[in-house]
PDB file of N, CA and C in Angstrom:
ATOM      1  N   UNK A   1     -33.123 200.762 170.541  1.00  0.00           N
ATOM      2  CA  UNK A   1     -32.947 201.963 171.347  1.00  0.00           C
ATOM      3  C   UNK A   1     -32.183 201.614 172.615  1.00  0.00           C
ATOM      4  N   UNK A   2     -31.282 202.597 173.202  1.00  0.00           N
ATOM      5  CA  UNK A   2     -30.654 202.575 174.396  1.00  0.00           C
ATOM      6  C   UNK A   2     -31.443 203.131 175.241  1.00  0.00           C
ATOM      7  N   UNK A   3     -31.025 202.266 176.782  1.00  0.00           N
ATOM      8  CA  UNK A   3     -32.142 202.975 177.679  1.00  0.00           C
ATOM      9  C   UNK A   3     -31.728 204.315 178.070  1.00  0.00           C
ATOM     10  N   UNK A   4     -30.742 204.995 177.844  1.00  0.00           N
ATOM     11  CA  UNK A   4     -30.371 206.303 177.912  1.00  0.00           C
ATOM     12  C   UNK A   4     -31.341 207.395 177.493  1.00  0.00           C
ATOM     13  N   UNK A   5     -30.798 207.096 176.120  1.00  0.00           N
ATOM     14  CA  UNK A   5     -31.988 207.461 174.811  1.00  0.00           C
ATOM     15  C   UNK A   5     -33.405 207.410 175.541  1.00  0.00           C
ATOM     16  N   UNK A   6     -34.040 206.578 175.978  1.00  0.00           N
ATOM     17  CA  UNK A   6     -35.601 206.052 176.217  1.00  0.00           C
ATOM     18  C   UNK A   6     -35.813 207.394 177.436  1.00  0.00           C
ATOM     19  N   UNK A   7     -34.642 206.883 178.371  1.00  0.00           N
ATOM     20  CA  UNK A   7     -34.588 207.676 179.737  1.00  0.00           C
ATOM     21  C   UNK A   7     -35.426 209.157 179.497  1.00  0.00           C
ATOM     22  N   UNK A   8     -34.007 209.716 178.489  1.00  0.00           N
ATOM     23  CA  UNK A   8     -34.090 211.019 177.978  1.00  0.00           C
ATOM     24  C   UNK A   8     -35.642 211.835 177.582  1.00  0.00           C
ATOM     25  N   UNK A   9     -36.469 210.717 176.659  1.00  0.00           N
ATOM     26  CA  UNK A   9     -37.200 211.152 175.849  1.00  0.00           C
ATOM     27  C   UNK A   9     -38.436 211.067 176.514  1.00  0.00           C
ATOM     28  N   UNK A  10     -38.475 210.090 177.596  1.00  0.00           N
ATOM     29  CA  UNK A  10     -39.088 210.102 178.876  1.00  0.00           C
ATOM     30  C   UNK A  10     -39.233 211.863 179.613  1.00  0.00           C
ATOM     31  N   UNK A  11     -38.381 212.057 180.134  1.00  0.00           N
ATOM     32  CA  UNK A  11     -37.764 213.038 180.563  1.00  0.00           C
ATOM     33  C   UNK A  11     -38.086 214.370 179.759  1.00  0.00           C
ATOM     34  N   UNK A  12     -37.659 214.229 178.755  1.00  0.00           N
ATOM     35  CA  UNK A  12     -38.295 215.691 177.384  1.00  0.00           C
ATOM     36  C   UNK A  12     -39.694 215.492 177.496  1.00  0.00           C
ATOM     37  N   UNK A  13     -40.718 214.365 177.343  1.00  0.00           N
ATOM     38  CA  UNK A  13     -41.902 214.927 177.178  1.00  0.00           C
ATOM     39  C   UNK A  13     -42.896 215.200 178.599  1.00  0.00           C
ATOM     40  N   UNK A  14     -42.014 215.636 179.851  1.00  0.00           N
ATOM     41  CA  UNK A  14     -42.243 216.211 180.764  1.00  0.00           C
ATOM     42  C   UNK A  14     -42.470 215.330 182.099  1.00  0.00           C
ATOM     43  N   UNK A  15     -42.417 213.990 181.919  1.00  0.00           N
ATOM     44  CA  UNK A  15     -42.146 213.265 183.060  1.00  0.00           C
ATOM     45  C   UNK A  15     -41.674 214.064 184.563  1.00  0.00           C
ATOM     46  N   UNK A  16     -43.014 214.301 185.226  1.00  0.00           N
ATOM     47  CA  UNK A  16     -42.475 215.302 186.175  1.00  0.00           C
ATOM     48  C   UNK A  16     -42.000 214.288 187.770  1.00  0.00           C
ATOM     49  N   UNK A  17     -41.992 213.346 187.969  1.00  0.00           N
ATOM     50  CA  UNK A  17     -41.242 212.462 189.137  1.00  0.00           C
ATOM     51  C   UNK A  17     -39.766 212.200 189.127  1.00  0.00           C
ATOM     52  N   UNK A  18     -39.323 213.514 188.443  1.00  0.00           N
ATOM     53  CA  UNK A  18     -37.539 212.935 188.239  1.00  0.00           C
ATOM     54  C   UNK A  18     -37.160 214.165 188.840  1.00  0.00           C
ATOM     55  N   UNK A  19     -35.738 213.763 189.180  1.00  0.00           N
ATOM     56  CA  UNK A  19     -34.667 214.717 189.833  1.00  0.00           C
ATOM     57  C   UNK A  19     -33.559 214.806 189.580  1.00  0.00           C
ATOM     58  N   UNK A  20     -33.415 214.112 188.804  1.00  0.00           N
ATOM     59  CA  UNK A  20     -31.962 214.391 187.709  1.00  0.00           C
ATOM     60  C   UNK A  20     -31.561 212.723 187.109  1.00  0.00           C
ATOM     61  N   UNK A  21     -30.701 212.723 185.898  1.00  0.00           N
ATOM     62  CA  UNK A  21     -30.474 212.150 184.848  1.00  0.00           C
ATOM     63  C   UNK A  21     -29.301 211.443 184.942  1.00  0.00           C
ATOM     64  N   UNK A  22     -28.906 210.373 184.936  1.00  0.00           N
ATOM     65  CA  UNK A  22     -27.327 209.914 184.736  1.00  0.00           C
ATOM     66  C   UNK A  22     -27.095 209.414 183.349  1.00  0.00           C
ATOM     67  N   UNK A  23     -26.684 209.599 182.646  1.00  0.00           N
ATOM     68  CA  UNK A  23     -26.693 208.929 181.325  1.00  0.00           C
ATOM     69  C   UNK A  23     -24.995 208.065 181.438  1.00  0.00           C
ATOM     70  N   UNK A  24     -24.961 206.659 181.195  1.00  0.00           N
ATOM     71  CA  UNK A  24     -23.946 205.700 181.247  1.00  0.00           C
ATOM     72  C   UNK A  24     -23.896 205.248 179.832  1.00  0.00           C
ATOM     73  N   UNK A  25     -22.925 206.255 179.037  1.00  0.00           N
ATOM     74  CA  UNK A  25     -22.620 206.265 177.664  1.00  0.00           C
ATOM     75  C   UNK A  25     -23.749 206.252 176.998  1.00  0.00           C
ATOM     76  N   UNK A  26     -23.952 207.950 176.800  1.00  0.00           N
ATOM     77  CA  UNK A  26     -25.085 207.969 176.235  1.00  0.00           C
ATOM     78  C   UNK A  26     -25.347 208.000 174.332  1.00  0.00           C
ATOM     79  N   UNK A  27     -26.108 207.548 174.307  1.00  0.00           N
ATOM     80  CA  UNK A  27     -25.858 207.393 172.254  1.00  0.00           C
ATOM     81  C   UNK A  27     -26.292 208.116 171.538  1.00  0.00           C
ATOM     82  N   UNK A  28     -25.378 209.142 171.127  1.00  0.00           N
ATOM     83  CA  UNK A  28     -25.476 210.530 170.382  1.00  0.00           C
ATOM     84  C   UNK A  28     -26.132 209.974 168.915  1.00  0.00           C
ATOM     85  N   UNK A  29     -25.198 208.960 168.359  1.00  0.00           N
ATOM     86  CA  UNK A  29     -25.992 208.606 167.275  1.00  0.00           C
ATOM     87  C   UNK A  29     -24.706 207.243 166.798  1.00  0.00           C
ATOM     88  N   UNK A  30     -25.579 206.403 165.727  1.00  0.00           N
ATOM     89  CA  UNK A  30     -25.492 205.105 165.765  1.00  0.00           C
ATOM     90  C   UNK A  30     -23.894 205.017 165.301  1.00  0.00           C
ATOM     91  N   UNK A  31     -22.852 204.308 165.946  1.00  0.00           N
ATOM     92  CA  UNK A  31     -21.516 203.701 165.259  1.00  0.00           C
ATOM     93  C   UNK A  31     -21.159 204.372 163.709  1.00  0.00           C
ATOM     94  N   UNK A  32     -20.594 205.216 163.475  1.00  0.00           N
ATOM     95  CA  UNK A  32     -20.232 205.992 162.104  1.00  0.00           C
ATOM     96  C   UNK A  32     -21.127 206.769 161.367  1.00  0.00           C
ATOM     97  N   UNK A  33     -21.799 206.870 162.132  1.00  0.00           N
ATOM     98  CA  UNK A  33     -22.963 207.552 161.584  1.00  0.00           C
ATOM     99  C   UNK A  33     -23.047 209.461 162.248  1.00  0.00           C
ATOM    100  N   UNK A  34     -22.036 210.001 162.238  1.00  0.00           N
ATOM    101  CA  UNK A  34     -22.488 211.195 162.805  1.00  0.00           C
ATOM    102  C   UNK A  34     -23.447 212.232 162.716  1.00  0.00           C
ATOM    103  N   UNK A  35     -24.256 211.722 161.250  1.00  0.00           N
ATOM    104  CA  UNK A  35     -25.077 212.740 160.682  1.00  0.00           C
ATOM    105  C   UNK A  35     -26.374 212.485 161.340  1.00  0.00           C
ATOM    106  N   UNK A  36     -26.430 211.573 161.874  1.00  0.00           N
ATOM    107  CA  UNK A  36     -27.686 211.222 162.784  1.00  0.00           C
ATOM    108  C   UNK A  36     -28.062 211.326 164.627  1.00  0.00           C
ATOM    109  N   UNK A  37     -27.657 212.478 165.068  1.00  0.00           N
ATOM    110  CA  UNK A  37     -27.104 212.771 166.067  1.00  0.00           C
ATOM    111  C   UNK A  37     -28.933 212.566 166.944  1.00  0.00           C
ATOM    112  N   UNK A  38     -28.609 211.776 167.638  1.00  0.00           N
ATOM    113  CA  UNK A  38     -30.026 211.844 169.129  1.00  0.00           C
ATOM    114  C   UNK A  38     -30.012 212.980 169.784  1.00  0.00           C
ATOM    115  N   UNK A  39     -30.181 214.321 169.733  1.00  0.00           N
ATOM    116  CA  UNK A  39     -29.644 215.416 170.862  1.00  0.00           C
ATOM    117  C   UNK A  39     -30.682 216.328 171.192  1.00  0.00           C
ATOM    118  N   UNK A  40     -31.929 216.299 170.014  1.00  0.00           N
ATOM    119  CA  UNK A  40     -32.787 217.353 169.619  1.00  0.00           C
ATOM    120  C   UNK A  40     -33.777 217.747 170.894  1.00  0.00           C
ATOM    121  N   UNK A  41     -33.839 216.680 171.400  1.00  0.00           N
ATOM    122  CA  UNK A  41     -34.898 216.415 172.495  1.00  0.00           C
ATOM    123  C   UNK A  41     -34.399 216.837 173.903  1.00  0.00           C
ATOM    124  N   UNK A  42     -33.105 217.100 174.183  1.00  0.00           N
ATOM    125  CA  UNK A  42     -32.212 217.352 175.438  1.00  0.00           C
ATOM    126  C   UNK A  42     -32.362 218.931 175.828  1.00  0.00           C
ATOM    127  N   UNK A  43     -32.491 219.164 174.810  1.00  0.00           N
ATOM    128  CA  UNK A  43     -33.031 221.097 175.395  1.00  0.00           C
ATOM    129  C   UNK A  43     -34.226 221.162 176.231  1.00  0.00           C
ATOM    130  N   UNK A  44     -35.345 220.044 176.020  1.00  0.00           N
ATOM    131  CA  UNK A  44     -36.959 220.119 176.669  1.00  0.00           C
ATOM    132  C   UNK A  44     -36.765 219.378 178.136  1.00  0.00           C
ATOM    133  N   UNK A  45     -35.485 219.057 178.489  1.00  0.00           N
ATOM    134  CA  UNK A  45     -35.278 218.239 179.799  1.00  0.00           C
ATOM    135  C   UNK A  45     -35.307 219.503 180.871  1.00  0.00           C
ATOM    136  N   UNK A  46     -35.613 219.300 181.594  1.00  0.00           N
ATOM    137  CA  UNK A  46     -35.691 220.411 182.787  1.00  0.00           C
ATOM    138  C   UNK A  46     -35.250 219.838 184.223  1.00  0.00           C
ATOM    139  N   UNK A  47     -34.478 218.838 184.166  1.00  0.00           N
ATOM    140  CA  UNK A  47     -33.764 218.502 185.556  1.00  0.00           C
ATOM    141  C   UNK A  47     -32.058 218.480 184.941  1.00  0.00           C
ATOM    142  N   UNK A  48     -31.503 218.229 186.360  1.00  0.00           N
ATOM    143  CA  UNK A  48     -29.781 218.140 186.077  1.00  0.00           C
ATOM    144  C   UNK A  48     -30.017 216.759 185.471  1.00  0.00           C
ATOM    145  N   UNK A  49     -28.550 217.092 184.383  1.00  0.00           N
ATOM    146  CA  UNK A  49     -28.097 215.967 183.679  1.00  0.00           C
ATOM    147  C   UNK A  49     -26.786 215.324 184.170  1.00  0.00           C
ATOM    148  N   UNK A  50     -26.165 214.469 184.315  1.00  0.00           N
ATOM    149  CA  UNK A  50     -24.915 213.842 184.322  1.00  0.00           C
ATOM    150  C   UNK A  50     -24.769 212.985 182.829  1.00  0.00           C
ATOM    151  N   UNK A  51     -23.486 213.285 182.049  1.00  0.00           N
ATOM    152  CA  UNK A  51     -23.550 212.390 180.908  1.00  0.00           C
ATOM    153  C   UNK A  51     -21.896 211.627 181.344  1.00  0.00           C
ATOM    154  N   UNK A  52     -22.276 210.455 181.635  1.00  0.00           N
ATOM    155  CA  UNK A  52     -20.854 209.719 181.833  1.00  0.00           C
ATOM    156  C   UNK A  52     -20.541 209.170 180.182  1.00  0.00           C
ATOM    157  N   UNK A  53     -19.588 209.430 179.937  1.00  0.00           N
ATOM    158  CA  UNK A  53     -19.110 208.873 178.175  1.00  0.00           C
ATOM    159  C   UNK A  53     -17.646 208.736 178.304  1.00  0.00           C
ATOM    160  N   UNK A  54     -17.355 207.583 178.194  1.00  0.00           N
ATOM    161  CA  UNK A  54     -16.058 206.516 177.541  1.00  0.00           C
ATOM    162  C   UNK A  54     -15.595 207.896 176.542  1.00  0.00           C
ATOM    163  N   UNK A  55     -14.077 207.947 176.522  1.00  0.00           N
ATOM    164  CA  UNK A  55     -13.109 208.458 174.965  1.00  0.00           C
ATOM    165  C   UNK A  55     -13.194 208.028 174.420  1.00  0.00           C
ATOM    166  N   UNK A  56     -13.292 206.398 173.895  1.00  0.00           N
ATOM    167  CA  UNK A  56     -13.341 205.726 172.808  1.00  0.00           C
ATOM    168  C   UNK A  56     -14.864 205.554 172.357  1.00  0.00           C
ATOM    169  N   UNK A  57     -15.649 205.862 172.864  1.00  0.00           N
ATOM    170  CA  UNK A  57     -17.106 205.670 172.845  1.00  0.00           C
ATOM    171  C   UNK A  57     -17.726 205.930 171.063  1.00  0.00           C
ATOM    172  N   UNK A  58     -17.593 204.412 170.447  1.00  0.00           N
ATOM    173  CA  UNK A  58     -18.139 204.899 169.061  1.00  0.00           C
ATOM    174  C   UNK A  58     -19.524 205.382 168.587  1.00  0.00           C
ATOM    175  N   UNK A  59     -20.492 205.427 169.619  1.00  0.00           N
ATOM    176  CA  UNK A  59     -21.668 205.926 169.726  1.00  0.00           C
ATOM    177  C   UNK A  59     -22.109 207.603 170.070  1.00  0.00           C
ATOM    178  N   UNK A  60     -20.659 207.975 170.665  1.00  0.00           N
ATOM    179  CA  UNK A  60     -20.720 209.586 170.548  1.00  0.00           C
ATOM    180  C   UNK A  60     -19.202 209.369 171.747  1.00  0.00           C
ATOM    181  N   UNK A  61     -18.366 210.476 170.996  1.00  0.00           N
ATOM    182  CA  UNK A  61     -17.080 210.492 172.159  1.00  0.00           C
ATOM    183  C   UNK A  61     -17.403 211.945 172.590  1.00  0.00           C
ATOM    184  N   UNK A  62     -16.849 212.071 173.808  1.00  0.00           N
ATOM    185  CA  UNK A  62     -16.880 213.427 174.506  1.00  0.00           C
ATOM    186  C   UNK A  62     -17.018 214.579 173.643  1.00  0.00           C
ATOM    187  N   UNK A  63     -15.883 214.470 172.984  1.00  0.00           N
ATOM    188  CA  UNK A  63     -15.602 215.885 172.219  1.00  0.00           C
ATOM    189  C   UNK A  63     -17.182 216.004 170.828  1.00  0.00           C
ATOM    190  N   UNK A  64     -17.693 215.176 171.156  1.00  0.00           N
ATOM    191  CA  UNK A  64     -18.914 214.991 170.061  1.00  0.00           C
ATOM    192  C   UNK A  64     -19.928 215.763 170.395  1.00  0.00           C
ATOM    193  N   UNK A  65     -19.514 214.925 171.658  1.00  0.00           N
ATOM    194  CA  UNK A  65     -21.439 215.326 173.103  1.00  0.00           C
ATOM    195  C   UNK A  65     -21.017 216.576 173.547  1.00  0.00           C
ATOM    196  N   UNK A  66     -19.794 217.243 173.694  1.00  0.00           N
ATOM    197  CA  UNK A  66     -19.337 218.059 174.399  1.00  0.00           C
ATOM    198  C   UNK A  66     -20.162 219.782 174.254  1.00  0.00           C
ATOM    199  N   UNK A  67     -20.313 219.981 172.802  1.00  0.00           N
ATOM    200  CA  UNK A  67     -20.681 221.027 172.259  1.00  0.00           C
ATOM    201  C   UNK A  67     -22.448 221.215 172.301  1.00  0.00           C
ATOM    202  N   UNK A  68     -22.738 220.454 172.334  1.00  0.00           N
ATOM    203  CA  UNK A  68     -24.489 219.817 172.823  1.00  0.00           C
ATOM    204  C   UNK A  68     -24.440 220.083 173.861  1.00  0.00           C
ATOM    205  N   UNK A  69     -23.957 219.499 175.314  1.00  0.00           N
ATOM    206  CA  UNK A  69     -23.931 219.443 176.593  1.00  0.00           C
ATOM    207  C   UNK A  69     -23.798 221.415 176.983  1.00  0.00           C
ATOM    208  N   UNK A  70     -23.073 221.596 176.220  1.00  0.00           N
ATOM    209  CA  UNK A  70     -22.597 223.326 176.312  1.00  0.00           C
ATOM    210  C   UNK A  70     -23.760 224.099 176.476  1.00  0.00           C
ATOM    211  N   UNK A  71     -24.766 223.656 175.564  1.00  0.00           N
ATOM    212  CA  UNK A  71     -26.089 224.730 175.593  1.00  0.00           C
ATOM    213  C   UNK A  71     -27.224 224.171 175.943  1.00  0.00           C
ATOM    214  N   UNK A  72     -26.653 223.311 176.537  1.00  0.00           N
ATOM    215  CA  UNK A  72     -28.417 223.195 177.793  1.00  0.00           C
ATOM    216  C   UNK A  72     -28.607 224.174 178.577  1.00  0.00           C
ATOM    217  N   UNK A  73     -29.601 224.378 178.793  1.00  0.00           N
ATOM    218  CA  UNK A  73     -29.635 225.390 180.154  1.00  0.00           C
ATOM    219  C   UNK A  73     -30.187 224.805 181.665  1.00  0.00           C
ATOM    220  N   UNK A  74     -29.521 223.934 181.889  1.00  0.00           N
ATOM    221  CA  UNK A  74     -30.073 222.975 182.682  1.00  0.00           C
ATOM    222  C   UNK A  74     -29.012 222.466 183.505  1.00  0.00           C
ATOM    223  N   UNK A  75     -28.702 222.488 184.451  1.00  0.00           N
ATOM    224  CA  UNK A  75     -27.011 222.093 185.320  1.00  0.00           C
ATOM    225  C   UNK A  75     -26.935 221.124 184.034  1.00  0.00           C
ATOM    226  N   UNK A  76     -25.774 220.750 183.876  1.00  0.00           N
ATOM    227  CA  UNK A  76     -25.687 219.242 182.735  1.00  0.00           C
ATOM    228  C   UNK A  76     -23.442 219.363 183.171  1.00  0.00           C
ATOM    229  N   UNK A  77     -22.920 218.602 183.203  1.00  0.00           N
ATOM    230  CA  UNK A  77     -22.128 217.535 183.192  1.00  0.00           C
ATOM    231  C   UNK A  77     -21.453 216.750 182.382  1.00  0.00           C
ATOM    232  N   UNK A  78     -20.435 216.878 182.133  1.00  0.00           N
ATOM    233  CA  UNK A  78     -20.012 215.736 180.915  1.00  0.00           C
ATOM    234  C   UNK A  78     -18.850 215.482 181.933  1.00  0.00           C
ATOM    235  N   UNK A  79     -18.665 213.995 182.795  1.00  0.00           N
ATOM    236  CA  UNK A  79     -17.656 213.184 182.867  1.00  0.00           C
ATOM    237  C   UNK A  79     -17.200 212.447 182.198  1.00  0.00           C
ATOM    238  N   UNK A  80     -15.616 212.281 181.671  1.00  0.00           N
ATOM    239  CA  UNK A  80     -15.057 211.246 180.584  1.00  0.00           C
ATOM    240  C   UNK A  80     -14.286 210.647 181.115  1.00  0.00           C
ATOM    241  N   UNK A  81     -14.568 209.123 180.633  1.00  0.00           N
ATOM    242  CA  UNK A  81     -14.104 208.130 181.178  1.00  0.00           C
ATOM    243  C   UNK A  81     -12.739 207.344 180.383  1.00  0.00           C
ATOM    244  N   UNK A  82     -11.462 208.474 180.994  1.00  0.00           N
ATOM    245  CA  UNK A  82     -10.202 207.850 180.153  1.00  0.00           C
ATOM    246  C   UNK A  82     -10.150 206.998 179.536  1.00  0.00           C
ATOM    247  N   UNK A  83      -9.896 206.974 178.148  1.00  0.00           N
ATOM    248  CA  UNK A  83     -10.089 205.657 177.664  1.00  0.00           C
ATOM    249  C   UNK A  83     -11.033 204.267 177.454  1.00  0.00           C
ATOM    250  N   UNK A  84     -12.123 204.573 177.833  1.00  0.00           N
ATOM    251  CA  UNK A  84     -13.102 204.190 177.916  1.00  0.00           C
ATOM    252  C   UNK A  84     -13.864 204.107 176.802  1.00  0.00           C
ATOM    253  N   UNK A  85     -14.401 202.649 176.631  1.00  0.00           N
ATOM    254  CA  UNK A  85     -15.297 202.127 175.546  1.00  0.00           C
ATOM    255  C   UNK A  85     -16.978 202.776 176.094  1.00  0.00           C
ATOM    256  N   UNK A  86     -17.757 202.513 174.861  1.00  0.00           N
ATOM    257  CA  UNK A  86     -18.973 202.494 175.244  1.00  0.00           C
ATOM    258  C   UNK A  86     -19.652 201.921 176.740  1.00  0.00           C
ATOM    259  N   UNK A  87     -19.039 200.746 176.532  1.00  0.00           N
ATOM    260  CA  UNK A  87     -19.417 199.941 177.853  1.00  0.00           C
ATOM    261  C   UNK A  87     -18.158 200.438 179.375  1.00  0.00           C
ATOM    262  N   UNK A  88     -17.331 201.423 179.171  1.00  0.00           N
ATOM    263  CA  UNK A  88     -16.227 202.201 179.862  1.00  0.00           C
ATOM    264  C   UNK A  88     -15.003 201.223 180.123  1.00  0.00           C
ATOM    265  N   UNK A  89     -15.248 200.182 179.172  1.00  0.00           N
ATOM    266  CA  UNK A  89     -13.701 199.027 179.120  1.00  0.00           C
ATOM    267  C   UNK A  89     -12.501 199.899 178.650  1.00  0.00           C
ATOM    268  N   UNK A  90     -11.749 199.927 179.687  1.00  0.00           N
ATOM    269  CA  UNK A  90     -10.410 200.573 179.260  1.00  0.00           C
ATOM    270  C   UNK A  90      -9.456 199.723 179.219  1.00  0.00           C
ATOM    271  N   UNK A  91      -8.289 200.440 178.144  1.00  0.00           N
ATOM    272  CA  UNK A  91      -7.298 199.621 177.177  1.00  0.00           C
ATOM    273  C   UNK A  91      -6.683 198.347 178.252  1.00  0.00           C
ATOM    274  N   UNK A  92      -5.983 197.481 177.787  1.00  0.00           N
ATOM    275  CA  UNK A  92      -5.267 197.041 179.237  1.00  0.00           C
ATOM    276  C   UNK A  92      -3.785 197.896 178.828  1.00  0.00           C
ATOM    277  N   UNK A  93      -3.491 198.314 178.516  1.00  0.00           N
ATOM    278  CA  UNK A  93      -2.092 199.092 178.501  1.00  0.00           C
ATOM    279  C   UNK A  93      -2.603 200.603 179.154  1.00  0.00           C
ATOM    280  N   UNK A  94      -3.263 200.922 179.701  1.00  0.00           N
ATOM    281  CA  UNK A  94      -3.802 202.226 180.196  1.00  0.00           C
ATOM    282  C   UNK A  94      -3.291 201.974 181.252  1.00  0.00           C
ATOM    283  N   UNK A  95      -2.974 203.675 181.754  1.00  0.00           N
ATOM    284  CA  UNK A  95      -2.531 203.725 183.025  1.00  0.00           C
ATOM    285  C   UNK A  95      -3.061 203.339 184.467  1.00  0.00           C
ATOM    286  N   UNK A  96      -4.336 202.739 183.982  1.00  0.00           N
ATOM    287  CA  UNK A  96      -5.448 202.927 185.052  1.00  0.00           C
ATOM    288  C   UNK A  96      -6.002 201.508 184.531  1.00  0.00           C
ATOM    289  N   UNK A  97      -6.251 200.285 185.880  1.00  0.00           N
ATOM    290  CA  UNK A  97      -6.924 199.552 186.269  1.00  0.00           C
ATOM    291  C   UNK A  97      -8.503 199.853 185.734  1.00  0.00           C
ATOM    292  N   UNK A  98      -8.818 198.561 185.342  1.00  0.00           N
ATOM    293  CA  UNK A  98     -10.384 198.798 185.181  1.00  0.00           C
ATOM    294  C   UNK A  98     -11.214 198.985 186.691  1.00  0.00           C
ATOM    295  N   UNK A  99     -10.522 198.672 187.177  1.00  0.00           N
ATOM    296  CA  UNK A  99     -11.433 198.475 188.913  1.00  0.00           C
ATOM    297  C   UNK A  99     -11.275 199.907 189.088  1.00  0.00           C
ATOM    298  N   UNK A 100      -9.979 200.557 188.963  1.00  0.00           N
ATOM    299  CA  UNK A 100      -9.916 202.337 189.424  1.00  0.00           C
ATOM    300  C   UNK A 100     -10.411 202.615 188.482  1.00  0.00           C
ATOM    301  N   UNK A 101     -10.900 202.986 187.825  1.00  0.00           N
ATOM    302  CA  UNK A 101     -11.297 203.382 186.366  1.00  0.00           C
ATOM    303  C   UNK A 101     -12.813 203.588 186.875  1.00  0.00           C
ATOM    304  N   UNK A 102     -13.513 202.197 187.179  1.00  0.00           N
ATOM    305  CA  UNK A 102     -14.692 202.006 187.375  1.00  0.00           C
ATOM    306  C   UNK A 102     -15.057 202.716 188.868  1.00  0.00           C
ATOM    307  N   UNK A 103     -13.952 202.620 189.309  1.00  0.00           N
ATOM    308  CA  UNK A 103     -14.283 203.440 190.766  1.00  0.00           C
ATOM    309  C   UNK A 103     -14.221 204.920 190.873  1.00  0.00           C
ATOM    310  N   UNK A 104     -13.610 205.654 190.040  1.00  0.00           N
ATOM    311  CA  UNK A 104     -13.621 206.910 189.540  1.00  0.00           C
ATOM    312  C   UNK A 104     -14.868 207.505 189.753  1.00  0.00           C
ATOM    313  N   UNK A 105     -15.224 206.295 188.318  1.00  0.00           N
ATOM    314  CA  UNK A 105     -16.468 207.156 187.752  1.00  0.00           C
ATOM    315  C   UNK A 105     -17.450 207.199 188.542  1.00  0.00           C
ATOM    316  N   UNK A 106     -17.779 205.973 189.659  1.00  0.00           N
ATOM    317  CA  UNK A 106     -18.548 205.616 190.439  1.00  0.00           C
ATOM    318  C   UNK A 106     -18.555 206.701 191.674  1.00  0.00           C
ATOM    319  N   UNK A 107     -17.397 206.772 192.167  1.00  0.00           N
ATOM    320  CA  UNK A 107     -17.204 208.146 192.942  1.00  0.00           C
ATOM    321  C   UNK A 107     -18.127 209.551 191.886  1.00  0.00           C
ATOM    322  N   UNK A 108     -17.518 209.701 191.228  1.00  0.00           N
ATOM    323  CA  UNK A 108     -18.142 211.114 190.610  1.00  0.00           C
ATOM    324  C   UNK A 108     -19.406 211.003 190.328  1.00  0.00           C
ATOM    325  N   UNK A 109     -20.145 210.036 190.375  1.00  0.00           N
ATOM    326  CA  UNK A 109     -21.592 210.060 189.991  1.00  0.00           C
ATOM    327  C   UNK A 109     -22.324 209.882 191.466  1.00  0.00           C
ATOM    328  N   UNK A 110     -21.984 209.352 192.783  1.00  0.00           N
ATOM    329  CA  UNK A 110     -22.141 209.828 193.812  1.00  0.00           C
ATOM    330  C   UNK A 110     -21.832 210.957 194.225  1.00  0.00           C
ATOM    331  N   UNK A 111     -21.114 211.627 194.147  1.00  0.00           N
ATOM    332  CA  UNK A 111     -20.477 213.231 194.109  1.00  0.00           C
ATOM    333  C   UNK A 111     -21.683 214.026 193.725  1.00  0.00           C
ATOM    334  N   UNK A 112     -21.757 213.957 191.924  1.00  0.00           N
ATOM    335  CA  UNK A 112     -22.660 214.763 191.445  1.00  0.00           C
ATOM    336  C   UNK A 112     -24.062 214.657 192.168  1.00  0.00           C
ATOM    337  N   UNK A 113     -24.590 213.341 192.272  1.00  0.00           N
ATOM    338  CA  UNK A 113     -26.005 212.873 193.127  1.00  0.00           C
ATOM    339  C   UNK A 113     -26.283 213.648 194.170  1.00  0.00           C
ATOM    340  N   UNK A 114     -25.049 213.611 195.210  1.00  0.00           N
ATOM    341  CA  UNK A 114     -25.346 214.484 196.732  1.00  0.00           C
ATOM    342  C   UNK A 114     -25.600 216.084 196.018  1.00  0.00           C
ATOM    343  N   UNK A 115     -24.585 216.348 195.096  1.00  0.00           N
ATOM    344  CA  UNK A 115     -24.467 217.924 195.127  1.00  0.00           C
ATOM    345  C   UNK A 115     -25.578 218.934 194.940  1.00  0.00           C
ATOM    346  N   UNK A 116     -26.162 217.541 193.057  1.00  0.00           N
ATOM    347  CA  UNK A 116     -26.628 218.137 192.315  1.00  0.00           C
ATOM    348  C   UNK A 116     -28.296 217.801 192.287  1.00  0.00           C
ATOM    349  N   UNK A 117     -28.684 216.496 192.822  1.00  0.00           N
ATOM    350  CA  UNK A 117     -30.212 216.010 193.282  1.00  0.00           C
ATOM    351  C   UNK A 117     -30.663 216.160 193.896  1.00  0.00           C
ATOM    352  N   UNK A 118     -31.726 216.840 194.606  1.00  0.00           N
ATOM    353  CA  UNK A 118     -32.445 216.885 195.553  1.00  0.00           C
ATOM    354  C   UNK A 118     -33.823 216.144 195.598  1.00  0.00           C
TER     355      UNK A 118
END
């Protein structure tokens, strides 16, 4: 299990000391496996979510998580991390430095924190 995953399910069965969620490539479901999607449990979350997810992310890519993330009813977030692996390693032919890359995302998840946590 990913600690995402753990975070989450934490979180669904009502863990009430939280104030919102960051998920750092979170795992929709296992490497080629799409029929096995982790998502079922994300409707029972009742704080803001942030889901940071890599494009290349073989554990769920944006456009995967994207349609899930849609019907929470819960602030929720999907930042994508150009080119970005699971672990958010981007190509070295990408337009973007891993250091800016990593600083991006790092900015936007401080961003969301002030906006969206209390």
């Amino acid at each position: 299990m990913h600690g995402g995953r753990i975070a989450s399910q934490i979180a669904a069965a009502g863990e009430p000391n939280l104030a919102g969620l960051v998920f750092l490539g979170y795992p929709l479901h296992p490497p080629g496996k799409l029929d096995q999607l982790r998502a079922k449990h994300l409707s029972d979350i009742k704080v803001p979510m942030l889901f940071v997810q890599g494009s290349r992310d073989p554990f769920g890519t944006p456009d995967e998580l994207r349609p899930i993330v849609q019907k929470l009813k819960v602030r929720t977030e999907l930042y994508v991390v150009a080119g970005g692996d699971h672990s958010f390693k981007v190509l070295k032919r990408a337009r973007i430095t891993q250091v800016e890359s990593d600083k991006a995302a790092l900015d936007h998840i401080e961003q969301w924190l002030r906006n969206f946590v209390t």
